[in-house]
C-alpha atoms as a PDB file:
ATOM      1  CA  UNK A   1      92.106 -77.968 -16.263  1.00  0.00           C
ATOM      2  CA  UNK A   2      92.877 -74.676 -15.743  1.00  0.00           C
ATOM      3  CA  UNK A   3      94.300 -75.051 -11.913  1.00  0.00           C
ATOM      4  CA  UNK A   4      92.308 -72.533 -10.726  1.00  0.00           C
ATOM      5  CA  UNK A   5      90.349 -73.359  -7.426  1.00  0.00           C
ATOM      6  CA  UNK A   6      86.402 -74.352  -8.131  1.00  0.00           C
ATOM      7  CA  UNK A   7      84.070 -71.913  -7.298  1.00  0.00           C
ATOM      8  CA  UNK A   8      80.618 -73.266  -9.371  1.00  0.00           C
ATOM      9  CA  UNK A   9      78.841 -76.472 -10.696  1.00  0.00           C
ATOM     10  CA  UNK A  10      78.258 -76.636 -14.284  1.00  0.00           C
ATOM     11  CA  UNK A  11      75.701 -79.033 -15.281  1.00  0.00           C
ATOM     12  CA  UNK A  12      74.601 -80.543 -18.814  1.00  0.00           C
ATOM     13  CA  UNK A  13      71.060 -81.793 -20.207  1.00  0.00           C
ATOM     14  CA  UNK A  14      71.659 -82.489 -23.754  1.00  0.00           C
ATOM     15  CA  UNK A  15      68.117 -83.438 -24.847  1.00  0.00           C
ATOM     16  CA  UNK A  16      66.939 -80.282 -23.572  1.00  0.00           C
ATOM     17  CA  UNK A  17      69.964 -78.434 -24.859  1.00  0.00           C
ATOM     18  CA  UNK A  18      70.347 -76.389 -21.750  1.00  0.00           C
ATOM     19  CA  UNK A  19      73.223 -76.213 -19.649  1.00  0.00           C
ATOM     20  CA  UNK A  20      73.210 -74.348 -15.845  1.00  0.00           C
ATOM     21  CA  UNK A  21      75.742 -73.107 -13.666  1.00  0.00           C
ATOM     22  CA  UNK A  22      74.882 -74.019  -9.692  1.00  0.00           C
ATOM     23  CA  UNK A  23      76.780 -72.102  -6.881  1.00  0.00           C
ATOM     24  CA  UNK A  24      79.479 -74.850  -6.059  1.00  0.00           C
ATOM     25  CA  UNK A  25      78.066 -77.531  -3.976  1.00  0.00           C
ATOM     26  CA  UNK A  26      79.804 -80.271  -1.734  1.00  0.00           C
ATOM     27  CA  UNK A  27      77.704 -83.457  -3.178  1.00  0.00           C
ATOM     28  CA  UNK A  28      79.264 -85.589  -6.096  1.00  0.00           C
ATOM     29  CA  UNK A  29      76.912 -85.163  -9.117  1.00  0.00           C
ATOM     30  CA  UNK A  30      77.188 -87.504 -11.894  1.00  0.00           C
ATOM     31  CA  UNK A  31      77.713 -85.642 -14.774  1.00  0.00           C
ATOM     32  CA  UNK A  32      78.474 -82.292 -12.748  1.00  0.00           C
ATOM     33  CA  UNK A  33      81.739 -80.467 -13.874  1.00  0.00           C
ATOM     34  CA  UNK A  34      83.405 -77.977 -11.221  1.00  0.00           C
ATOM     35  CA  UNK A  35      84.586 -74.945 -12.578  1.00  0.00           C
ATOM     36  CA  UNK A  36      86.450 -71.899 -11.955  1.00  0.00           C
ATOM     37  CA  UNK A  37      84.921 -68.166 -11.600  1.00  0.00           C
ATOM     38  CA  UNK A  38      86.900 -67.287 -14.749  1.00  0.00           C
ATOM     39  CA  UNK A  39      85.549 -70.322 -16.919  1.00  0.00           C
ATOM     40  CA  UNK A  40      81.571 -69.820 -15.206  1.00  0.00           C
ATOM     41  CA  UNK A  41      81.425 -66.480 -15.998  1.00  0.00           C
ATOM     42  CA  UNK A  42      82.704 -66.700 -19.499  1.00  0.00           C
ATOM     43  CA  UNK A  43      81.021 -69.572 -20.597  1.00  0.00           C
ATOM     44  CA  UNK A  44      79.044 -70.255 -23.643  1.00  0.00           C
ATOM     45  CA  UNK A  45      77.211 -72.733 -25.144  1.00  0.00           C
ATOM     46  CA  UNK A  46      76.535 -73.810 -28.523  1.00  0.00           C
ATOM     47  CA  UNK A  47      74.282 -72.163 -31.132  1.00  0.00           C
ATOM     48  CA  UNK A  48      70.538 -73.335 -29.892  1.00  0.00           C
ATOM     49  CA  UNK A  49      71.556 -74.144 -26.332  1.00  0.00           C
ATOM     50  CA  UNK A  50      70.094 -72.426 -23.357  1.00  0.00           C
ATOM     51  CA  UNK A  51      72.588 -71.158 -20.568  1.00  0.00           C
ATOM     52  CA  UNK A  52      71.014 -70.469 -17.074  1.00  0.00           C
ATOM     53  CA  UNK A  53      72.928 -68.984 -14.507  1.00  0.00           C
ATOM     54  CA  UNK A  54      71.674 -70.347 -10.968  1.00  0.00           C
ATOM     55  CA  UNK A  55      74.700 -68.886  -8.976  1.00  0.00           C
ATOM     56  CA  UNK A  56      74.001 -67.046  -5.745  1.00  0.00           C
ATOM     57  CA  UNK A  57      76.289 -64.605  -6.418  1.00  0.00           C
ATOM     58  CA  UNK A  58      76.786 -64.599 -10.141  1.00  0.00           C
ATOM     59  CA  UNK A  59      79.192 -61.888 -11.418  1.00  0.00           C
ATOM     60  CA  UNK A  60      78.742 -60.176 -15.264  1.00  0.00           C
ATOM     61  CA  UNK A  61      81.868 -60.703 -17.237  1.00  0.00           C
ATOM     62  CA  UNK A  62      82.504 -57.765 -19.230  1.00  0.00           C
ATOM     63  CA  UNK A  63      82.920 -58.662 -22.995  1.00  0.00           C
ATOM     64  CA  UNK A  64      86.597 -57.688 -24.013  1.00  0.00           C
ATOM     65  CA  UNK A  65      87.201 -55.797 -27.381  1.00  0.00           C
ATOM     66  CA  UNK A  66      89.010 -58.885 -28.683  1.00  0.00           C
ATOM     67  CA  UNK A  67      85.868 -60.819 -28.660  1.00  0.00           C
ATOM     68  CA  UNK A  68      83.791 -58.302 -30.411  1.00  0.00           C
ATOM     69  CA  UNK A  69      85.979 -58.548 -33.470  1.00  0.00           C
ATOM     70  CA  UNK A  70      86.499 -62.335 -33.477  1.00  0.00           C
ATOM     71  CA  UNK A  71      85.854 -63.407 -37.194  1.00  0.00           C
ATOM     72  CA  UNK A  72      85.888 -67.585 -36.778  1.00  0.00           C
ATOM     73  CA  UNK A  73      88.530 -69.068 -39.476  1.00  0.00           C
ATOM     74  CA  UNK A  74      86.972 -69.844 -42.844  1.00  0.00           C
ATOM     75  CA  UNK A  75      86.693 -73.435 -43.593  1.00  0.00           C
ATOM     76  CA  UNK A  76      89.149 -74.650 -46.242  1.00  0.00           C
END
């Protein structure tokens, strides 16, 4: 955890490969994470997944240089 206070509802279907961001709610959902405005708006999911951004008010992270010139470590 990252200690910042929640401020959206991140949400999994893994048959469907899809995972959504909700604007935070006050109802327990199994399987719901809370999460941060930092972590929401930079999330990702994995190659062949489907991200869809339900927020009310969802912000647009701006992509820093650092991640433009990632290069993922070569498998040894």
């Amino acid at each position: 955890m990252c200690g910042a206070s929640a401020s959206a509802t991140l949400h999994y279907d893994y048959q469907a490969r899809t995972a959504w961001l909700d604007s935070l709610g006050t109802d327990s959902v199994p399987g719901a994470w809370a999460v941060c405005a930092g972590h929401a708006d930079t999330l990702r999911v994995p190659s062949g997944w489907r991200l869809i951004d339900q927020r009310t008010s969802a912000p647009v992270a701006p992509i820093g240089r650092s991640e433009l010139d990632y290069r993922p470590p070569l498998a040894v």
